[in-house]
Protein backbone atom coordinates (compact mmCIF):
# COMPACT_ATOMS: atom_id res chain seq x y z
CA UNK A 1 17.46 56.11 -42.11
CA UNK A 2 19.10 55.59 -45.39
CA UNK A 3 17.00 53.53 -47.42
CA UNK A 4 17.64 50.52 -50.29
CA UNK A 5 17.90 52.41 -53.30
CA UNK A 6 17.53 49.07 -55.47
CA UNK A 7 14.49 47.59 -53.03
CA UNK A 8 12.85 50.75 -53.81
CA UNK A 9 13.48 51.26 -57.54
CA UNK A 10 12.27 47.03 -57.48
CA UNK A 11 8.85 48.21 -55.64
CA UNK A 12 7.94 50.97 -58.26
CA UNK A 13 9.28 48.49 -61.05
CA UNK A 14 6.40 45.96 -59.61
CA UNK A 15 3.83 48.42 -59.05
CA UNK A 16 3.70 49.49 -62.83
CA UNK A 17 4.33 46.08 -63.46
CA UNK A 18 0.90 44.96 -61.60
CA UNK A 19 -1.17 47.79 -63.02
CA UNK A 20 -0.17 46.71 -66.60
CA UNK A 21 -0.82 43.14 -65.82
CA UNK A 22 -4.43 44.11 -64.60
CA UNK A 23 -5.03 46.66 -67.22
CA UNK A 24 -4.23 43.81 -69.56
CA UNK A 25 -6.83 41.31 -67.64
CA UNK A 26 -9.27 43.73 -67.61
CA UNK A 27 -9.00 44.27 -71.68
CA UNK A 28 -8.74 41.13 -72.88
CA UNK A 29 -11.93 39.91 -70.41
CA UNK A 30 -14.23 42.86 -70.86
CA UNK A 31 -15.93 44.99 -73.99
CA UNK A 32 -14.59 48.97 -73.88
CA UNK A 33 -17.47 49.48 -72.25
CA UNK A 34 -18.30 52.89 -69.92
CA UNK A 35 -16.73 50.99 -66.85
CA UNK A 36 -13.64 49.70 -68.46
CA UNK A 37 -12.51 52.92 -70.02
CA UNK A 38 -13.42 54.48 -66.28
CA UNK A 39 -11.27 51.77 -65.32
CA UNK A 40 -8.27 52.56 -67.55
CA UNK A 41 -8.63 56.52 -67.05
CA UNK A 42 -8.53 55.86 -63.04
CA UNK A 43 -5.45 53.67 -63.58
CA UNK A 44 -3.88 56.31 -66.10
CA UNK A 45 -4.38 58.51 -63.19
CA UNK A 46 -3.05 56.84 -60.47
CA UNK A 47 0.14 55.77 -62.70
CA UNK A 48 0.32 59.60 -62.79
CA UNK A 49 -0.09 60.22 -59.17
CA UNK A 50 2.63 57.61 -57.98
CA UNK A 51 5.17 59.04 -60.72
CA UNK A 52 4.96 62.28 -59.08
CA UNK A 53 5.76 60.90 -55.55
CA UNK A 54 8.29 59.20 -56.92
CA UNK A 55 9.63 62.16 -58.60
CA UNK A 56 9.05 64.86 -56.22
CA UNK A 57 10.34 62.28 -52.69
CA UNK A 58 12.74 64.32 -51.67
CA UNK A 59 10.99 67.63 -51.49
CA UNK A 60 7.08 66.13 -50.47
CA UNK A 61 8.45 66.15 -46.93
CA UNK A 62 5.90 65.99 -44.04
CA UNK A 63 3.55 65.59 -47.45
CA UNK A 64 4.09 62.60 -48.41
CA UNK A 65 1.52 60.84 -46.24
CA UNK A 66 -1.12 63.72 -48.35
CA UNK A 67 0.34 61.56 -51.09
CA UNK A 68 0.07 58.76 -49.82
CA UNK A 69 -3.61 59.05 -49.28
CA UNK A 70 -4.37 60.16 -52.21
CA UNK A 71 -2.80 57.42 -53.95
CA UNK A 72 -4.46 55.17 -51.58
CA UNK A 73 -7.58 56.53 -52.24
CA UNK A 74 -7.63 56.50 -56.37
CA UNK A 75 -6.42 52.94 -55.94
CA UNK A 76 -9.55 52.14 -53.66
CA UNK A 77 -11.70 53.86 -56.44
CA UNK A 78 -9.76 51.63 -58.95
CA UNK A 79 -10.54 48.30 -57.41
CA UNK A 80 -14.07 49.37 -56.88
CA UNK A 81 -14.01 49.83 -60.95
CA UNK A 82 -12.29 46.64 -61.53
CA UNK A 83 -11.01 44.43 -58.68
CA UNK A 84 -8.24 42.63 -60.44
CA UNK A 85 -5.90 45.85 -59.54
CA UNK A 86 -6.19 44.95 -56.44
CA UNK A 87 -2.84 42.94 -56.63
CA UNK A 88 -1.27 46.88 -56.50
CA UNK A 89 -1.36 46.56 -52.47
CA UNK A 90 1.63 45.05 -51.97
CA UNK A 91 3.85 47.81 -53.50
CA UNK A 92 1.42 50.15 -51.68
CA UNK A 93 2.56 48.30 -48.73
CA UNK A 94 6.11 48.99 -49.12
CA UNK A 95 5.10 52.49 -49.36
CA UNK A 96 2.81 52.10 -45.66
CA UNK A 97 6.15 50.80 -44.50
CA UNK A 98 8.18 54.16 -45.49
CA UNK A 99 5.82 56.79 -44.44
CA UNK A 100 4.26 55.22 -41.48
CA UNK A 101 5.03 54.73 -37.71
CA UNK A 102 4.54 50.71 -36.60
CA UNK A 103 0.84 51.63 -35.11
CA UNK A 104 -0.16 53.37 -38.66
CA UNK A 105 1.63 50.58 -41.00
CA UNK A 106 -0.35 48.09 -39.06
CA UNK A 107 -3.61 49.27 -39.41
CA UNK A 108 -2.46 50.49 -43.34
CA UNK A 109 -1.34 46.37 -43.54
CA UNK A 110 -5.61 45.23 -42.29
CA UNK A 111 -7.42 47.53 -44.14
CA UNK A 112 -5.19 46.84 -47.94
CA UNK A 113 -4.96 43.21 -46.68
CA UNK A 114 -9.12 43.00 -46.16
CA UNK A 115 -9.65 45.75 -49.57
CA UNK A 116 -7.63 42.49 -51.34
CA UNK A 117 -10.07 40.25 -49.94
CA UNK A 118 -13.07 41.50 -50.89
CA UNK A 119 -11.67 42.23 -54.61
CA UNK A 120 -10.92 38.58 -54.55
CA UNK A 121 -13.96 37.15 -53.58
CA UNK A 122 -15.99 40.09 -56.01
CA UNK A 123 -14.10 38.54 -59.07
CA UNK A 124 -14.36 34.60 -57.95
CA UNK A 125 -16.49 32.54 -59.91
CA UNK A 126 -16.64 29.82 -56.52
CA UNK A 127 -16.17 31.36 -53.21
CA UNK A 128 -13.74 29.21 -50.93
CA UNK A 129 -11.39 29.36 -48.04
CA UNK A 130 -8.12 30.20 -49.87
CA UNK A 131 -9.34 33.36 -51.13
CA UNK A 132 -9.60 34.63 -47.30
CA UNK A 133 -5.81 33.18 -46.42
CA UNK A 134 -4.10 33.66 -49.40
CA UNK A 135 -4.00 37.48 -49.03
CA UNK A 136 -3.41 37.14 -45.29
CA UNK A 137 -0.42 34.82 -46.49
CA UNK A 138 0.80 37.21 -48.70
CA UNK A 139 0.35 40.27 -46.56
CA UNK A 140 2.35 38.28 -43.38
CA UNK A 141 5.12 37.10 -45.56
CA UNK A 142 5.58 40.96 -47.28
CA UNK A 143 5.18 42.53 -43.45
CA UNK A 144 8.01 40.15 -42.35
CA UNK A 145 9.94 40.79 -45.56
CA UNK A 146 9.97 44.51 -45.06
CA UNK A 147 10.18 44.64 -41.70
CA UNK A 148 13.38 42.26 -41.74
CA UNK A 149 14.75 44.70 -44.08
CA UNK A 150 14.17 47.44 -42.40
CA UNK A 151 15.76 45.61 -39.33
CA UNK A 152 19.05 45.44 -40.60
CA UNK A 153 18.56 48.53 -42.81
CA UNK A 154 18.24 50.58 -39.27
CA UNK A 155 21.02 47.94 -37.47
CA UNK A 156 23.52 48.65 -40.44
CA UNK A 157 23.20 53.26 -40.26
CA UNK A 158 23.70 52.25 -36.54
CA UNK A 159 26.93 50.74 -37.45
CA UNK A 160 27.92 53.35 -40.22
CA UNK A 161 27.18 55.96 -37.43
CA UNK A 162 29.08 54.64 -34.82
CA UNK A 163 32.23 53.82 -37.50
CA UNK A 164 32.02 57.32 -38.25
CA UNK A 165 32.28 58.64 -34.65
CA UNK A 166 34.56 56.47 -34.09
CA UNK A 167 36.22 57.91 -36.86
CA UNK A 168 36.02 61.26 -36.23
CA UNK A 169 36.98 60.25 -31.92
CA UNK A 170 40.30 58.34 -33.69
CA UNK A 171 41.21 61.54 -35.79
CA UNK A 172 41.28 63.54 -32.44
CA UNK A 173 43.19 61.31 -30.73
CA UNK A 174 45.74 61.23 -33.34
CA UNK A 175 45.57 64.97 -33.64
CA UNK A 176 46.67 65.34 -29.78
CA UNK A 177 48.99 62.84 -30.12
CA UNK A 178 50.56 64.68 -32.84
CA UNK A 179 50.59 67.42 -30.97
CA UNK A 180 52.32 66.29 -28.30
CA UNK A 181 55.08 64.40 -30.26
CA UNK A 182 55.54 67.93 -32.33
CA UNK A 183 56.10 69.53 -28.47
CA UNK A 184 58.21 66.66 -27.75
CA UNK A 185 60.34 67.34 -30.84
CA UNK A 186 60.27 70.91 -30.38
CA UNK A 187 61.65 70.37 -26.79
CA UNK A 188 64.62 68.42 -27.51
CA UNK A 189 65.05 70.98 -30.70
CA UNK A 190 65.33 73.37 -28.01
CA UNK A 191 67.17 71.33 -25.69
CA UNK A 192 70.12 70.41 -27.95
CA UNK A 193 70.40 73.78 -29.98
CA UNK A 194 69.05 77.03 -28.08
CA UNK A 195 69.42 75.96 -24.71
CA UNK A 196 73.03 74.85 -25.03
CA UNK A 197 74.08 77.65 -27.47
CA UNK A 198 73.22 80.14 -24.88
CA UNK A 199 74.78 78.40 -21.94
CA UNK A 200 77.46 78.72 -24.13
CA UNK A 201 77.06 81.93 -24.80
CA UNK A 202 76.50 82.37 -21.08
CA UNK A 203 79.85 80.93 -20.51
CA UNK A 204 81.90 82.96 -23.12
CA UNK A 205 80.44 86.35 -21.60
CA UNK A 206 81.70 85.30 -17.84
CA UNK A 207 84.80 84.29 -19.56
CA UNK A 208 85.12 87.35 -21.45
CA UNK A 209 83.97 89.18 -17.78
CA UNK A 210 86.75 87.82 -15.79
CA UNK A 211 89.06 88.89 -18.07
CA UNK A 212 88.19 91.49 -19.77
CA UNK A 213 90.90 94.29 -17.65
CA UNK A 214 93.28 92.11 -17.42
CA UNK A 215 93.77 90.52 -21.18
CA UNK A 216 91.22 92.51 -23.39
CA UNK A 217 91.94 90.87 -26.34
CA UNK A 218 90.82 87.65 -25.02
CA UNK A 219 88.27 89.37 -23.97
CA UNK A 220 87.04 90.22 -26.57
CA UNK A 221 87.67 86.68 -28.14
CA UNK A 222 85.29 85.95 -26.43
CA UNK A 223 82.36 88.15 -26.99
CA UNK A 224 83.00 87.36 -30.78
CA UNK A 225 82.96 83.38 -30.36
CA UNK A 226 79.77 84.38 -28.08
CA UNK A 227 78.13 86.96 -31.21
CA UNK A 228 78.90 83.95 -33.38
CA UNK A 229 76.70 81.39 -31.15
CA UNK A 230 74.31 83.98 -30.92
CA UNK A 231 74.26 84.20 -35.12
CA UNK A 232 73.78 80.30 -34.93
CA UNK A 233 71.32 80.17 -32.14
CA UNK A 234 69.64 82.17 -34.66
CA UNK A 235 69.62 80.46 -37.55
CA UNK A 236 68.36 77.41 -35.70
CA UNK A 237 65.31 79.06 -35.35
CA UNK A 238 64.73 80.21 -38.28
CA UNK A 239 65.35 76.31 -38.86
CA UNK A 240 62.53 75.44 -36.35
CA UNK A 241 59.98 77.75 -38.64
CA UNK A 242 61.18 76.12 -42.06
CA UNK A 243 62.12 72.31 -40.51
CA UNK A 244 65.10 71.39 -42.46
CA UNK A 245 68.28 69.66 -41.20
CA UNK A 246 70.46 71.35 -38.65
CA UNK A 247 72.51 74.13 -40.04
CA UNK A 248 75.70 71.95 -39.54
CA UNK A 249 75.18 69.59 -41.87
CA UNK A 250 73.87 71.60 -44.89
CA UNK A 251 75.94 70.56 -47.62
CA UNK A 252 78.30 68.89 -45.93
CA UNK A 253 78.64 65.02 -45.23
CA UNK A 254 78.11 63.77 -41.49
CA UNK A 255 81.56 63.41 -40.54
CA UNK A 256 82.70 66.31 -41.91
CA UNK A 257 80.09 68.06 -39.16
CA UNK A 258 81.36 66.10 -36.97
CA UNK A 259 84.91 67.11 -37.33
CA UNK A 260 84.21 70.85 -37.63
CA UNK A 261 81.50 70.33 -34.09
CA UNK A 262 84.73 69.12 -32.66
CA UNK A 263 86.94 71.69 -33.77
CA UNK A 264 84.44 74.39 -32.31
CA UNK A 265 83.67 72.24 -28.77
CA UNK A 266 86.29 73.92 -27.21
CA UNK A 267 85.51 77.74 -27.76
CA UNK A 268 84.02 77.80 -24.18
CA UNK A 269 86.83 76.97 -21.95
CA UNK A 270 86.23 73.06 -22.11
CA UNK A 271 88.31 69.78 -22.72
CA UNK A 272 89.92 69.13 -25.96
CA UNK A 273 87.92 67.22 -28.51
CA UNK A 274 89.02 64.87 -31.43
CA UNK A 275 87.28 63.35 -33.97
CA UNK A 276 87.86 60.05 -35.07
CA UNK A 277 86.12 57.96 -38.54
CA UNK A 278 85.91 54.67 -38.89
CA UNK A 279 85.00 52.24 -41.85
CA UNK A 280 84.26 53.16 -45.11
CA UNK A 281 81.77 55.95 -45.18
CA UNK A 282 78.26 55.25 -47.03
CA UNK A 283 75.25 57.27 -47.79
CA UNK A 284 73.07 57.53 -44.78
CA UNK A 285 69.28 58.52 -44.22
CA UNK A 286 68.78 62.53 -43.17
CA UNK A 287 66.76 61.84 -40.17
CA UNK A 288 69.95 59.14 -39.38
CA UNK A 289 72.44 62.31 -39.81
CA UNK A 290 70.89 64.69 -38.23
CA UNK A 291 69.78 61.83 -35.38
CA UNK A 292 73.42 61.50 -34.64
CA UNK A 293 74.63 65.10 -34.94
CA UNK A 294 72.10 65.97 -32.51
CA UNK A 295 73.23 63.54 -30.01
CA UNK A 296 76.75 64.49 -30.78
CA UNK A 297 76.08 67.77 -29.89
CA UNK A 298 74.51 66.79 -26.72
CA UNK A 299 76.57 64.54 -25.42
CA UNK A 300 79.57 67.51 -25.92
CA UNK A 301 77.20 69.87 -24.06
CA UNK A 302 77.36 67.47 -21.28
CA UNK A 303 81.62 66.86 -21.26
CA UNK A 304 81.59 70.92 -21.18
CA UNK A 305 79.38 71.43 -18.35
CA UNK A 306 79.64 68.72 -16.08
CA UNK A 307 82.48 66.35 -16.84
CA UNK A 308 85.66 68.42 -15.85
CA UNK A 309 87.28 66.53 -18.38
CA UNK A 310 90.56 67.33 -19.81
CA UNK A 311 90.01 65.36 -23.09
CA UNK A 312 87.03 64.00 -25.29
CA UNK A 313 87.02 61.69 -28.49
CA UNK A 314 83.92 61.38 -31.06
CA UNK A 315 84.41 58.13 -32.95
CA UNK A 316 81.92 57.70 -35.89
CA UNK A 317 82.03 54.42 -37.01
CA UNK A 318 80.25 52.79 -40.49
CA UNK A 319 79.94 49.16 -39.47
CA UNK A 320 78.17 46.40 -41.89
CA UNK A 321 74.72 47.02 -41.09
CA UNK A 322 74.72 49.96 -38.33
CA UNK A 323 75.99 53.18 -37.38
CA UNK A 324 77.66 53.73 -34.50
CA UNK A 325 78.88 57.41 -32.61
CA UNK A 326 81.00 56.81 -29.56
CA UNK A 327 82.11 59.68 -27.22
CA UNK A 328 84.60 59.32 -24.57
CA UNK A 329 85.98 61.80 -21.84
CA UNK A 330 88.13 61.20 -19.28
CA UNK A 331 86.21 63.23 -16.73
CA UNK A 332 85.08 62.57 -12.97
CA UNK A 333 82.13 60.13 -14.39
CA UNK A 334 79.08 59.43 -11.84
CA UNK A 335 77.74 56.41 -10.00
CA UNK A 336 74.25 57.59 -11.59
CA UNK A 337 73.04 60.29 -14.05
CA UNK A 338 71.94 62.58 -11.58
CA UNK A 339 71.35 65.72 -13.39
CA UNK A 340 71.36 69.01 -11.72
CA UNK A 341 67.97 71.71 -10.79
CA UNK A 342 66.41 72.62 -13.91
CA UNK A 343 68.47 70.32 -16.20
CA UNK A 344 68.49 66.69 -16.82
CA UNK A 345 66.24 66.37 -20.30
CA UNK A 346 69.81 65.27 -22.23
CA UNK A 347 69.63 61.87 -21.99
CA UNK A 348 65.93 60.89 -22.76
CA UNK A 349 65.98 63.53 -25.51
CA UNK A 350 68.92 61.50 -26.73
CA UNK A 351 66.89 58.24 -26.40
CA UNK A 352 63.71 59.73 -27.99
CA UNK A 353 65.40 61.04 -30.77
CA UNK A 354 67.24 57.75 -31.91
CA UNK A 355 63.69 55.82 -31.31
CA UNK A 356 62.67 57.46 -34.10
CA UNK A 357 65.15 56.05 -36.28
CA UNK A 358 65.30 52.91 -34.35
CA UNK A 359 68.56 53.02 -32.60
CA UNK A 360 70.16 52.99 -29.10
CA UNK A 361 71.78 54.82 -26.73
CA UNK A 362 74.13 52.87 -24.09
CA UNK A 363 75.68 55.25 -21.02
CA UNK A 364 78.59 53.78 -19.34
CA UNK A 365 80.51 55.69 -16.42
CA UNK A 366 82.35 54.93 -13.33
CA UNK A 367 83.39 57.85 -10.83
CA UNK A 368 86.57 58.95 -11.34
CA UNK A 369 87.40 57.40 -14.67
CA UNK A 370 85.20 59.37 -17.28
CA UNK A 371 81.69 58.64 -19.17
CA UNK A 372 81.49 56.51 -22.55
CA UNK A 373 78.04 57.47 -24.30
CA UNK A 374 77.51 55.40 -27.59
CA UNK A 375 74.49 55.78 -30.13
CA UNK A 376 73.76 52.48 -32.83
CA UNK A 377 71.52 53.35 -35.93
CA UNK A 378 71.03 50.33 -38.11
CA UNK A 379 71.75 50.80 -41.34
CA UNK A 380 71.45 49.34 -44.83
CA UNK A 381 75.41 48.83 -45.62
CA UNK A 382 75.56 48.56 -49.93
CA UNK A 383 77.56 45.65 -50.89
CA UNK A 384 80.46 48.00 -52.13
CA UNK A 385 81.63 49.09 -49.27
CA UNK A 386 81.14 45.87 -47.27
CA UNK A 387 84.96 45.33 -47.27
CA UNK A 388 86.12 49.14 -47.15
CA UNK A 389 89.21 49.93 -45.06
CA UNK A 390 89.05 51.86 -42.18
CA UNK A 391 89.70 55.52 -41.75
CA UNK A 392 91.67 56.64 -38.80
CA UNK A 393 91.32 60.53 -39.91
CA UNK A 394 91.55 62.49 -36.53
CA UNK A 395 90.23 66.04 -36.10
CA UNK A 396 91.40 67.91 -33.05
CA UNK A 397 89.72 71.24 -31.82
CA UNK A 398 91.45 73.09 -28.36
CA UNK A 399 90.17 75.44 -26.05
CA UNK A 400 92.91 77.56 -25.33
């Protein structure tokens, strides 16, 4: 139990104080006889002996209560010299209290309570009741004191304990749930990047397969376009390792990834893709950017693999107050996102990854009459560009 350091420096402050207040009775009442200077010599010593447990507390250990009793038993000697120092119990007490189990502080709380008593009635000139009850008094009241004290002393560690395991119980949670949201990231890192640059890849080689006696320079077309996926597939791990933004938009602005993701949509047999801006373009978070290029990316994954489309259009919009990315194809479309063995991860990556910066995804399709898939990031629009007009600048990227 961690004890009051200022209820314990106020104990050794009152037991000095006591012993100077009865060496100074005991002066200025009696001649320097033999038994005063006894007196003064015993109290010299046990001021010496109760330094050194004070001193030495830490290291006395399991020897403290050998201190103890010894300081207990030069203070008996002392009020057997002179009975005025008998006043000393009550810091004794306190000490009782600190080195002693309840059974031994009880019996230590009689026998200094009953030594006070008989120094009391040894120096009264008239013997009466209140010499028997005011010690008793005193000795109940300090008991109850200390005891109180060491109630809420114990009571408050209890607390302090149980904050810190709860602590330490809270900073393992956190860990695992940290962990998991770094798997969860790391999945849909996968999902939209590795995973879909080698289906691509995947694509471009059966491409490049079917082909390859009849037109071998396509065929080889397409094992370069393929190498080149490969190089970024690459580099997007190497990304993982250092975590900075995706490849595409290193120094470049979002919509000019945008444009040149378009361009390069079509390189593995799929639907044409144009890009579209709208509204005055303004600074936007990185986590925002690279938010939207990842969705972008994985919505086109989708048009190329399932949609059949013949066309697609990416419209990036800078509204007052959010970002929008629309993506249109005019493909078969479902009745439900039903995705196929092994697969289906696109969408609530998509979702998961927008949460993060607070925005939406809405899927819209009808069977035979294409998908719409639009993301909304809000944004903090500046003032300035509030009014801007809007851009209708069109990037187109073909697959044959």
């Amino acid at each position: 139990m961690r004890e009051r350091g200022w209820l314990n420096w106020a104990m050794h402050a009152g037991f000095y104080l006591l012993l100077a207040a009865s060496a100074l009775r005991l002066v200025t009442r009696h001649d320097m006889g033999p038994r005063t200077v006894a007196s003064l010599a015993v109290a010299g010593l046990l001021a010496l002996a109760y330094a050194l447990g004070v001193v030495l507390w830490s290291r006395l250990g399991r020897r403290r209560l050998v201190w103890l009793g010894g300081v207990a038993a030069v203070w008996l000697a002392l009020v057997v010299l002179a009975p005025s120092f008998s006043w000393c119990a009550v810091p004794l007490l306190f000490l009782c209290l600190r080195s002693l189990n309840a059974r031994g502080f009880a019996v230590a709380a009689a026998a200094l309570t009953l030594v006070v008593i008989a120094a009391q009635l040894e120096i009264a000139r008239e013997v009466d009741l209140s010499l028997v009850l005011a010690p008793i008094g005193v000795a109940a009241m300090t008991v109850v004191i200390f005891w109180e004290l060491q109630r809420e002393s114990a009571a408050r560690q209890l607390l302090i304990d149980d904050l810190i395991s709860t602590r330490g119980t809270l900073a393992d949670s956190r860990h695992r749930t940290g962990m998991l949201e770094e798997r969860e990231r790391l999945a849909r890192e996968i999902h939209d990047t590795l995973a879909q640059g080698l289906t691509s890849m995947g694509i471009l080689l059966q491409a490049a397969d079917r082909v390859w006696a009849s037109d071998p320079e396509l065929a080889r077309a397409h094992v370069r376009r393929a190498a080149a996926a490969a190089e970024e597939n690459l580099d997007e791990a190497r990304r993982f390792v250092r975590d900075l933004r995706p490849p595409g938009l290193v120094d470049v602005s979002l919509p000019e990834a945008l444009a040149r993701l378009c361009a390069s949509a079509g390189d593995a047999a799929g639907p044409r893709v144009r890009f579209r801006r709208e509204g005055a373009q303004y600074a936007l978070e990185p986590d925002v950017q690279a938010a939207l290029f990842r969705v972008a990316q994985g919505v086109l994954a989708n048009v190329r693999d399932h949609s059949r489309a013949g066309t697609a259009t990416v419209t990036l919009s800078y509204l007052d107050g959010e970002v929008t990315l629309d993506v249109f194809d005019d493909g078969v479309g479902f009745a439900a996102p039903t995705p196929a063995p092994g697969r289906g991860y696109g969408l609530r990556a998509m979702r998961d990854r927008l949460a993060e910066v607070n925005g939406v995804l809405v899927v819209e399709s009808v069977p035979g009459e294409g998908t719409a898939v639009a993301a909304t990031v809000p944004t903090e629009c500046p003032r300035s560009v509030r009014t801007g007009v809007t851009d209708g600048a069109t990037s187109r990227g073909e697959t044959r």
